[in-house]
PDB file of N, CA and C in Angstrom:
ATOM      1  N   UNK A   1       0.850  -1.172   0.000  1.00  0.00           N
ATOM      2  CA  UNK A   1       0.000   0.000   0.000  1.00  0.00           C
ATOM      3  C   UNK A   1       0.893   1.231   0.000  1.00  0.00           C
ATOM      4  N   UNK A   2       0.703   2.426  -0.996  1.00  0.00           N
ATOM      5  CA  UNK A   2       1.091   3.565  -0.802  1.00  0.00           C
ATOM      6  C   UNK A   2       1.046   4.195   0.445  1.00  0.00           C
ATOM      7  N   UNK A   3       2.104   4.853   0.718  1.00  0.00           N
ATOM      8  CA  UNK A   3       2.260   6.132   1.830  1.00  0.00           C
ATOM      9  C   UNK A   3       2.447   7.279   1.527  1.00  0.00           C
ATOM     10  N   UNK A   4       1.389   7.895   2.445  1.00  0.00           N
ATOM     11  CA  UNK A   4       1.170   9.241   2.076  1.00  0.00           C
ATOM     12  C   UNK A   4       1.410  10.038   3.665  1.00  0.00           C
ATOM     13  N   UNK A   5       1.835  11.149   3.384  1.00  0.00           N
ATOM     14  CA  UNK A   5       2.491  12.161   4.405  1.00  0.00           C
ATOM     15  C   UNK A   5       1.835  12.885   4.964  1.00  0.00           C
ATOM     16  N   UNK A   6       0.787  13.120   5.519  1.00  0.00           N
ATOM     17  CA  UNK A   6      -0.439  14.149   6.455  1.00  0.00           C
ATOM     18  C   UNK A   6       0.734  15.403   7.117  1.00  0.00           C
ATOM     19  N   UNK A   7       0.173  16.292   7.127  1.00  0.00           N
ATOM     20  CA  UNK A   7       0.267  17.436   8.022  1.00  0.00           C
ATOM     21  C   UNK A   7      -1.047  18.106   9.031  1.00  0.00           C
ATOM     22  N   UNK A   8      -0.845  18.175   9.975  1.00  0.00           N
ATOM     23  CA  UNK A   8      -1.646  18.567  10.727  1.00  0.00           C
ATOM     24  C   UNK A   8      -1.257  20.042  12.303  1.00  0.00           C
ATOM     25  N   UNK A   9      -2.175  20.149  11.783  1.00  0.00           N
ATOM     26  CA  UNK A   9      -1.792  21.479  13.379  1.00  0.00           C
ATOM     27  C   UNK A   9      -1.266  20.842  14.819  1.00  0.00           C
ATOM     28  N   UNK A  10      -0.221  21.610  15.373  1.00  0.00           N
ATOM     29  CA  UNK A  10       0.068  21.187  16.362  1.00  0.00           C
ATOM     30  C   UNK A  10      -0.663  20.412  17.529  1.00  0.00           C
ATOM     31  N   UNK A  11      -1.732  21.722  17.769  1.00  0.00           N
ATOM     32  CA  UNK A  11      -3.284  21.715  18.584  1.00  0.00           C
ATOM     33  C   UNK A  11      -3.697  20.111  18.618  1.00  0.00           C
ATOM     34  N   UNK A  12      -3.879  19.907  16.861  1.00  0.00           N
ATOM     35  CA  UNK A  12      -4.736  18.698  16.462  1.00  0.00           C
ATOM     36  C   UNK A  12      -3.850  17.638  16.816  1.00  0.00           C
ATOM     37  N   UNK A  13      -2.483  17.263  16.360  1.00  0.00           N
ATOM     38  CA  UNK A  13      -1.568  16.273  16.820  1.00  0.00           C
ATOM     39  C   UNK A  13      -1.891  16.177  18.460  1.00  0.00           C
ATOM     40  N   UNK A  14      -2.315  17.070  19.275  1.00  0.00           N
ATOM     41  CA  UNK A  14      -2.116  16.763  20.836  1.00  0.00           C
ATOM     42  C   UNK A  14      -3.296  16.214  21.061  1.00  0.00           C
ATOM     43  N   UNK A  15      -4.863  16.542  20.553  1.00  0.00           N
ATOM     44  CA  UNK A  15      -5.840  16.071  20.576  1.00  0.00           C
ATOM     45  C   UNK A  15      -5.801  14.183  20.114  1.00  0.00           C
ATOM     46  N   UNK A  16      -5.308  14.618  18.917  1.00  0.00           N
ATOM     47  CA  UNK A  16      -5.148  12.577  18.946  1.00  0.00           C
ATOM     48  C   UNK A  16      -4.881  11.878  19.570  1.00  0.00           C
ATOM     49  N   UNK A  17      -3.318  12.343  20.172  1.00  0.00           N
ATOM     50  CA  UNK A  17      -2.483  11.596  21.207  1.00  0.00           C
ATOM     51  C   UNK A  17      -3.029  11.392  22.285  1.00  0.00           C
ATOM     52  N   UNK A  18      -4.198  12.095  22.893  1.00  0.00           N
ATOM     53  CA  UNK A  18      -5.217  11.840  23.553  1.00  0.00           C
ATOM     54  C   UNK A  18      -6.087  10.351  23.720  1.00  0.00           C
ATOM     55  N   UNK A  19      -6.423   9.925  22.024  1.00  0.00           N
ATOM     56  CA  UNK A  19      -6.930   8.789  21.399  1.00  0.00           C
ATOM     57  C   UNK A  19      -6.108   7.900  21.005  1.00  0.00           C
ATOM     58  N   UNK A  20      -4.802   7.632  21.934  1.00  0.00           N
ATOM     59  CA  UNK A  20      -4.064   6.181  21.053  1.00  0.00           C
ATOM     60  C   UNK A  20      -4.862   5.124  20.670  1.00  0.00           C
ATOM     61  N   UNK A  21      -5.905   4.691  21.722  1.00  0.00           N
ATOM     62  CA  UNK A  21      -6.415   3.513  20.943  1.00  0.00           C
ATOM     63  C   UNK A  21      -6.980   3.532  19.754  1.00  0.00           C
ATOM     64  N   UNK A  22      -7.230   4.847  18.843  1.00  0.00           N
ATOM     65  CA  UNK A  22      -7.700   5.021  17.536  1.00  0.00           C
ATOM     66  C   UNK A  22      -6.627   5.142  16.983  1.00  0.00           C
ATOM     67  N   UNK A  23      -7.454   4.510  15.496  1.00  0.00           N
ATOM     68  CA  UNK A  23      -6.242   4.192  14.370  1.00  0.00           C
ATOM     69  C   UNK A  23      -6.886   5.020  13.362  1.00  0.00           C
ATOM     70  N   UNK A  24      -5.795   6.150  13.934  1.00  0.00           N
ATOM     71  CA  UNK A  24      -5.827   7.442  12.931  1.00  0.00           C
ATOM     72  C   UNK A  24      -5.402   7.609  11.285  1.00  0.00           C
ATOM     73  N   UNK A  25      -4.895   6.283  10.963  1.00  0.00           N
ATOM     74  CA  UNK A  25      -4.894   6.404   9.763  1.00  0.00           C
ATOM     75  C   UNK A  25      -5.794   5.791   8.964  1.00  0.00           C
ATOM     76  N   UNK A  26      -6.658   4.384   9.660  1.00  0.00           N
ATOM     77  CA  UNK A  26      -7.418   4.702   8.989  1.00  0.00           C
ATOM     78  C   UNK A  26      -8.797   5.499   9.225  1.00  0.00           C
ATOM     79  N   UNK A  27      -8.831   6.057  10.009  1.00  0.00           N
ATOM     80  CA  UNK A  27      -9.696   7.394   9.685  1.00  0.00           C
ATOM     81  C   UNK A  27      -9.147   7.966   8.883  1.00  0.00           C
ATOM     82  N   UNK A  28      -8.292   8.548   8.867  1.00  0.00           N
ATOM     83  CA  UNK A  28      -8.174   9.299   7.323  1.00  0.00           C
ATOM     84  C   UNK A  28      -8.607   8.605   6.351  1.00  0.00           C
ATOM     85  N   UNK A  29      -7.695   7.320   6.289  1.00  0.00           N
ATOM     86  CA  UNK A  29      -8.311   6.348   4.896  1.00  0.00           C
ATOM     87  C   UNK A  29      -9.527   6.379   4.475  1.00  0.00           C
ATOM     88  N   UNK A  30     -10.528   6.497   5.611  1.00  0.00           N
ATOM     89  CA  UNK A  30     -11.982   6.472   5.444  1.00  0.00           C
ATOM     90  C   UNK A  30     -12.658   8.085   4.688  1.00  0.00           C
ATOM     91  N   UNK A  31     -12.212   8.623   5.793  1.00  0.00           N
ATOM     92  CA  UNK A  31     -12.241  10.329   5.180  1.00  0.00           C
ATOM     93  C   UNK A  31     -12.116  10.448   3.901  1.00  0.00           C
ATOM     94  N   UNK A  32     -11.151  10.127   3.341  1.00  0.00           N
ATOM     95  CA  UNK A  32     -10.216  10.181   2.179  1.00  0.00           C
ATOM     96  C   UNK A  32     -11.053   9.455   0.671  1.00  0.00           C
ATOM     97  N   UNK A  33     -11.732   8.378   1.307  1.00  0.00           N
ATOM     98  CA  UNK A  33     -12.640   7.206   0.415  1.00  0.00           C
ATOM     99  C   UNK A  33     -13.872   7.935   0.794  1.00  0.00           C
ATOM    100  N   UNK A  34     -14.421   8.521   1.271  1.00  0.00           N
ATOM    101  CA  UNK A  34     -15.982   9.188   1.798  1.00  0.00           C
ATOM    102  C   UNK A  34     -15.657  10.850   0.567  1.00  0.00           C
ATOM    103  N   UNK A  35     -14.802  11.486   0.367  1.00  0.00           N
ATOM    104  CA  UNK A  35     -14.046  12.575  -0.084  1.00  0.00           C
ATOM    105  C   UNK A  35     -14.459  12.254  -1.682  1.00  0.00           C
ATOM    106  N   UNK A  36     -14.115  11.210  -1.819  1.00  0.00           N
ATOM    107  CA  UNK A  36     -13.829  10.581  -2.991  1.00  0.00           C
ATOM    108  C   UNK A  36     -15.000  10.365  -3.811  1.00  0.00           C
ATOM    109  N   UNK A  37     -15.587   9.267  -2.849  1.00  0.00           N
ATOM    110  CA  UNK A  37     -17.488   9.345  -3.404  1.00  0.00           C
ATOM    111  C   UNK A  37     -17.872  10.268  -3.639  1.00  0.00           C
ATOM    112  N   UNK A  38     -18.209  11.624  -2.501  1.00  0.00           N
ATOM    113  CA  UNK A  38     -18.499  12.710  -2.932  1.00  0.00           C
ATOM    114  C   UNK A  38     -18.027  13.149  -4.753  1.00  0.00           C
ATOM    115  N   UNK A  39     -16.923  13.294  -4.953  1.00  0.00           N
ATOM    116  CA  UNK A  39     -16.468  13.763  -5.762  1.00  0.00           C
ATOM    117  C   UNK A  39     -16.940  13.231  -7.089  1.00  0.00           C
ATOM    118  N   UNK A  40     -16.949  11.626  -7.141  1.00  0.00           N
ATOM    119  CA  UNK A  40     -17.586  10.643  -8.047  1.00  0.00           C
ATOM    120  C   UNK A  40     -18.970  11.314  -8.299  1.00  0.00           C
ATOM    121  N   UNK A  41     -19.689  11.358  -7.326  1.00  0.00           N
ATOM    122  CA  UNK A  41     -20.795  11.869  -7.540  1.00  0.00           C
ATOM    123  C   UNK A  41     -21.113  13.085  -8.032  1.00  0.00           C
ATOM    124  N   UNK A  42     -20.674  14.140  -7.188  1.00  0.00           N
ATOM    125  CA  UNK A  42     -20.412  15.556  -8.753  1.00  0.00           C
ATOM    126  C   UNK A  42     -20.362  15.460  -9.493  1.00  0.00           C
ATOM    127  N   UNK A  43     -18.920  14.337  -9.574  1.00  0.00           N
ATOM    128  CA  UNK A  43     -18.416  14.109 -11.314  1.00  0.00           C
ATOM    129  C   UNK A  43     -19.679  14.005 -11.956  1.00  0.00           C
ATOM    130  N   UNK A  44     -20.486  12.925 -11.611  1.00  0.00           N
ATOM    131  CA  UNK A  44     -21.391  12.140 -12.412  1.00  0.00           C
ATOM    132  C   UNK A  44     -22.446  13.355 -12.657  1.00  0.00           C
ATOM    133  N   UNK A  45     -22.888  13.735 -11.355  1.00  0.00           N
ATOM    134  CA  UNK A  45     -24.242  14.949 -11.964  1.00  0.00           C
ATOM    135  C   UNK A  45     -23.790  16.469 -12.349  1.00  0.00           C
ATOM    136  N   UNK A  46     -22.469  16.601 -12.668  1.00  0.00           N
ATOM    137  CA  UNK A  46     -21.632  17.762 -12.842  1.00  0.00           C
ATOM    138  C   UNK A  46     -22.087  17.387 -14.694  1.00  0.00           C
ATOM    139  N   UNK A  47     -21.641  16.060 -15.554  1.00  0.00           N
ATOM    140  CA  UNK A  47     -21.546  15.908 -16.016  1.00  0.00           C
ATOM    141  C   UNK A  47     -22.491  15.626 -17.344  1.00  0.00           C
ATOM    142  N   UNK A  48     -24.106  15.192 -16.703  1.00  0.00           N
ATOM    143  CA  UNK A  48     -25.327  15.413 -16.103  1.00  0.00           C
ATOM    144  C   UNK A  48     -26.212  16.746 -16.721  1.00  0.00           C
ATOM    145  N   UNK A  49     -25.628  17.235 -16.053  1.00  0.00           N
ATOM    146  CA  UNK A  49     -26.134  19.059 -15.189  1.00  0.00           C
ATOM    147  C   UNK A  49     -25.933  20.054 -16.449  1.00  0.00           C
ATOM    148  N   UNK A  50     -26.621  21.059 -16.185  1.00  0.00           N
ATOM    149  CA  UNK A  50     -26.482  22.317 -16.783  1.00  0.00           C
ATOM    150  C   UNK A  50     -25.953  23.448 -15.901  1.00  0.00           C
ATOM    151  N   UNK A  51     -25.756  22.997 -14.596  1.00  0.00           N
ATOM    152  CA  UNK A  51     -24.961  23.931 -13.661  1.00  0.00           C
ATOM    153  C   UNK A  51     -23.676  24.560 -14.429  1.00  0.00           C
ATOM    154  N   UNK A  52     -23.435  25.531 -13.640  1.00  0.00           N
ATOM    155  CA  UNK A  52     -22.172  26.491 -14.057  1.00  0.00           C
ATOM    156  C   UNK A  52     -21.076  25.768 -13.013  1.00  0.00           C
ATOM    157  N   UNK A  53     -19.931  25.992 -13.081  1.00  0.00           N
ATOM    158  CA  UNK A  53     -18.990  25.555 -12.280  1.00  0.00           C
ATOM    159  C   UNK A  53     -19.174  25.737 -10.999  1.00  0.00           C
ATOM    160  N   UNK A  54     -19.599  27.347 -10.840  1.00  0.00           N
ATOM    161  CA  UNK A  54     -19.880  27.817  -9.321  1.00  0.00           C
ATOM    162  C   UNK A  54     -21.008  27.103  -8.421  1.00  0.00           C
ATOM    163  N   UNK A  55     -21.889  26.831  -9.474  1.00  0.00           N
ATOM    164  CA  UNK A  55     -23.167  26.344  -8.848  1.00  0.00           C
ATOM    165  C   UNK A  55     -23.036  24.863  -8.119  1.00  0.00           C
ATOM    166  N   UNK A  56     -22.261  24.032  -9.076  1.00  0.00           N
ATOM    167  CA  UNK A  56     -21.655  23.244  -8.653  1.00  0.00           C
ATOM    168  C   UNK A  56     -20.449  23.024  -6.962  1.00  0.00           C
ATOM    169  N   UNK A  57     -20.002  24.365  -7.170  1.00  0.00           N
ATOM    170  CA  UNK A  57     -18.818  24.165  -6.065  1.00  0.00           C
ATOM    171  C   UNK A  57     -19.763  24.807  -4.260  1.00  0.00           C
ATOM    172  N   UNK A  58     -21.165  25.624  -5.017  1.00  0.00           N
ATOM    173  CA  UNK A  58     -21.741  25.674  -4.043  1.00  0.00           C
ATOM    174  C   UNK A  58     -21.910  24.682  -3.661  1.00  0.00           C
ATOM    175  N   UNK A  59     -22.851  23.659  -4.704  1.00  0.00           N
ATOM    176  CA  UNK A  59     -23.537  22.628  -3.723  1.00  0.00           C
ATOM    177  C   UNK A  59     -22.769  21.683  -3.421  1.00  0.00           C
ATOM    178  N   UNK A  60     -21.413  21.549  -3.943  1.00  0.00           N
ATOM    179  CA  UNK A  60     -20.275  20.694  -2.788  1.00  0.00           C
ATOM    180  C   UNK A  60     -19.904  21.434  -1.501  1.00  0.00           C
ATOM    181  N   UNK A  61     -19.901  22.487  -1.444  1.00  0.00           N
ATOM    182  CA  UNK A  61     -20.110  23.058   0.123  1.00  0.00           C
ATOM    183  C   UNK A  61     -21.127  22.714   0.771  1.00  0.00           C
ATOM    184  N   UNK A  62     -22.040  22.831   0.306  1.00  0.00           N
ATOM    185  CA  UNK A  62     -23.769  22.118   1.028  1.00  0.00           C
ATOM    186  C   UNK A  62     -23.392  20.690   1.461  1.00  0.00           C
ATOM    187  N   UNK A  63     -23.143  19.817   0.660  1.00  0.00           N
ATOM    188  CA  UNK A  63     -23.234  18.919   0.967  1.00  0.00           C
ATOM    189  C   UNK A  63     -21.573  18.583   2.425  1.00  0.00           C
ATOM    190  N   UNK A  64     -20.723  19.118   1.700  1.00  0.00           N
ATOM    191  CA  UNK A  64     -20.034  18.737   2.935  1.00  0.00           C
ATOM    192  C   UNK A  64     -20.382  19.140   4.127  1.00  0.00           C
ATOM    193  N   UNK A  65     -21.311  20.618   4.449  1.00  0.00           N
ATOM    194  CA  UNK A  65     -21.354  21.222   5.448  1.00  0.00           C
ATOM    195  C   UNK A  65     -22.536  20.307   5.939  1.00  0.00           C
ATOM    196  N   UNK A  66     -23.244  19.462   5.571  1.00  0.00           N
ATOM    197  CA  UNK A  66     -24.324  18.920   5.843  1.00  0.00           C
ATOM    198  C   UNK A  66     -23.420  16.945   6.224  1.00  0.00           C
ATOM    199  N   UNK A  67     -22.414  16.877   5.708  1.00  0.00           N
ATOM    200  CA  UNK A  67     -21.974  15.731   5.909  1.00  0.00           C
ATOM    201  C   UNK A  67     -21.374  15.852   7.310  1.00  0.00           C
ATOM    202  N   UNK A  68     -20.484  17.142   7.598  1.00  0.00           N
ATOM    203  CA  UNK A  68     -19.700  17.282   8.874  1.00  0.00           C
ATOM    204  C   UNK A  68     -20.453  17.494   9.644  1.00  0.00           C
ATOM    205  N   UNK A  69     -21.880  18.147   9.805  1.00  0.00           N
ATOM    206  CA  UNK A  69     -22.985  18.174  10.586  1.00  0.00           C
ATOM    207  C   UNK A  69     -23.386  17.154  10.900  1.00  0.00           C
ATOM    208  N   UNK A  70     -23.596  15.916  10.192  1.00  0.00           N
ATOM    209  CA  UNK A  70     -24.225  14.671  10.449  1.00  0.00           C
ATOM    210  C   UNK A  70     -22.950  13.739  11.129  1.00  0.00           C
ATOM    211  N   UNK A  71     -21.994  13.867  10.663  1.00  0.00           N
ATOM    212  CA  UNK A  71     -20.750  13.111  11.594  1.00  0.00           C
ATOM    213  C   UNK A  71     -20.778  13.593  12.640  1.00  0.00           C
ATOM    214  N   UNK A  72     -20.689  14.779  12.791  1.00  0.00           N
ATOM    215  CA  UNK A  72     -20.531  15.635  14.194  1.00  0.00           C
ATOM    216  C   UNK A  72     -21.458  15.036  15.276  1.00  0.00           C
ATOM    217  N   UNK A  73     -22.491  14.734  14.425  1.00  0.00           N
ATOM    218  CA  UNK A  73     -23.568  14.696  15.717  1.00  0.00           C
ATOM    219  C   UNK A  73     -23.762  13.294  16.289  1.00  0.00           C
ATOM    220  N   UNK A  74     -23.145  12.545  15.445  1.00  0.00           N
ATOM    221  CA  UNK A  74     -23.419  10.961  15.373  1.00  0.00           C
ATOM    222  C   UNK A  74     -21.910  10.923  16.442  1.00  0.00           C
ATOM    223  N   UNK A  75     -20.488  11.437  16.698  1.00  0.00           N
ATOM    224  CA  UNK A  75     -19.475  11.719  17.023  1.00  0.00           C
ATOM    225  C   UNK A  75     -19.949  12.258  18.357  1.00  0.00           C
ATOM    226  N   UNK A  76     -20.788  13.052  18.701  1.00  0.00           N
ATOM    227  CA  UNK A  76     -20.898  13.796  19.716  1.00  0.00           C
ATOM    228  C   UNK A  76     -20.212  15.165  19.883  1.00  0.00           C
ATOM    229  N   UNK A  77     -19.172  14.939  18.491  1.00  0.00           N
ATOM    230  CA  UNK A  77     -18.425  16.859  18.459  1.00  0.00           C
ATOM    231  C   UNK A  77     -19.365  17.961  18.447  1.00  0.00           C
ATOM    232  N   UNK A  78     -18.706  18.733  18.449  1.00  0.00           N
ATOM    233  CA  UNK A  78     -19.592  19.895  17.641  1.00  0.00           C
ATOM    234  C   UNK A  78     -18.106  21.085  17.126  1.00  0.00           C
TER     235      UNK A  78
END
């Protein structure tokens, strides 16, 4: 399997280390494959669509802001 190099904020590195028993990579992995679908899916109704580019990059903001809302809450973050 490929390796790939993350950067992250200091802040956030101390928050993990918090969570050793989580396996922070693959959360990302997951993130990363959830990222991805999204994108597939634009592709597909981008492709589809009579949207303008912008209209498009709105409603990938919608939808992520509505995806991190629904993790969040299922997570207990906020």
């Amino acid at each position: 399997m490929p390796i790939i190099t993350l950067s992250v904020p200091e802040e956030l590195k101390k928050e993990m280390e918090k969570s050793k028993f989580v396996n922070w990579s693959e959360v990302a992995r997951e993130a990363i494959k959830e990222k991805i679908l999204q994108l597939r899916v634009l592709d597909s109704l981008a492709s589809k669509s009579k949207l303008t580019e912008k209209d498009a990059l709105e409603l990938g903001k919608k939808i992520n802001k509505s995806l991190h809302e629904r993790y969040a809450k299922k997570s207990g973050a906020r």
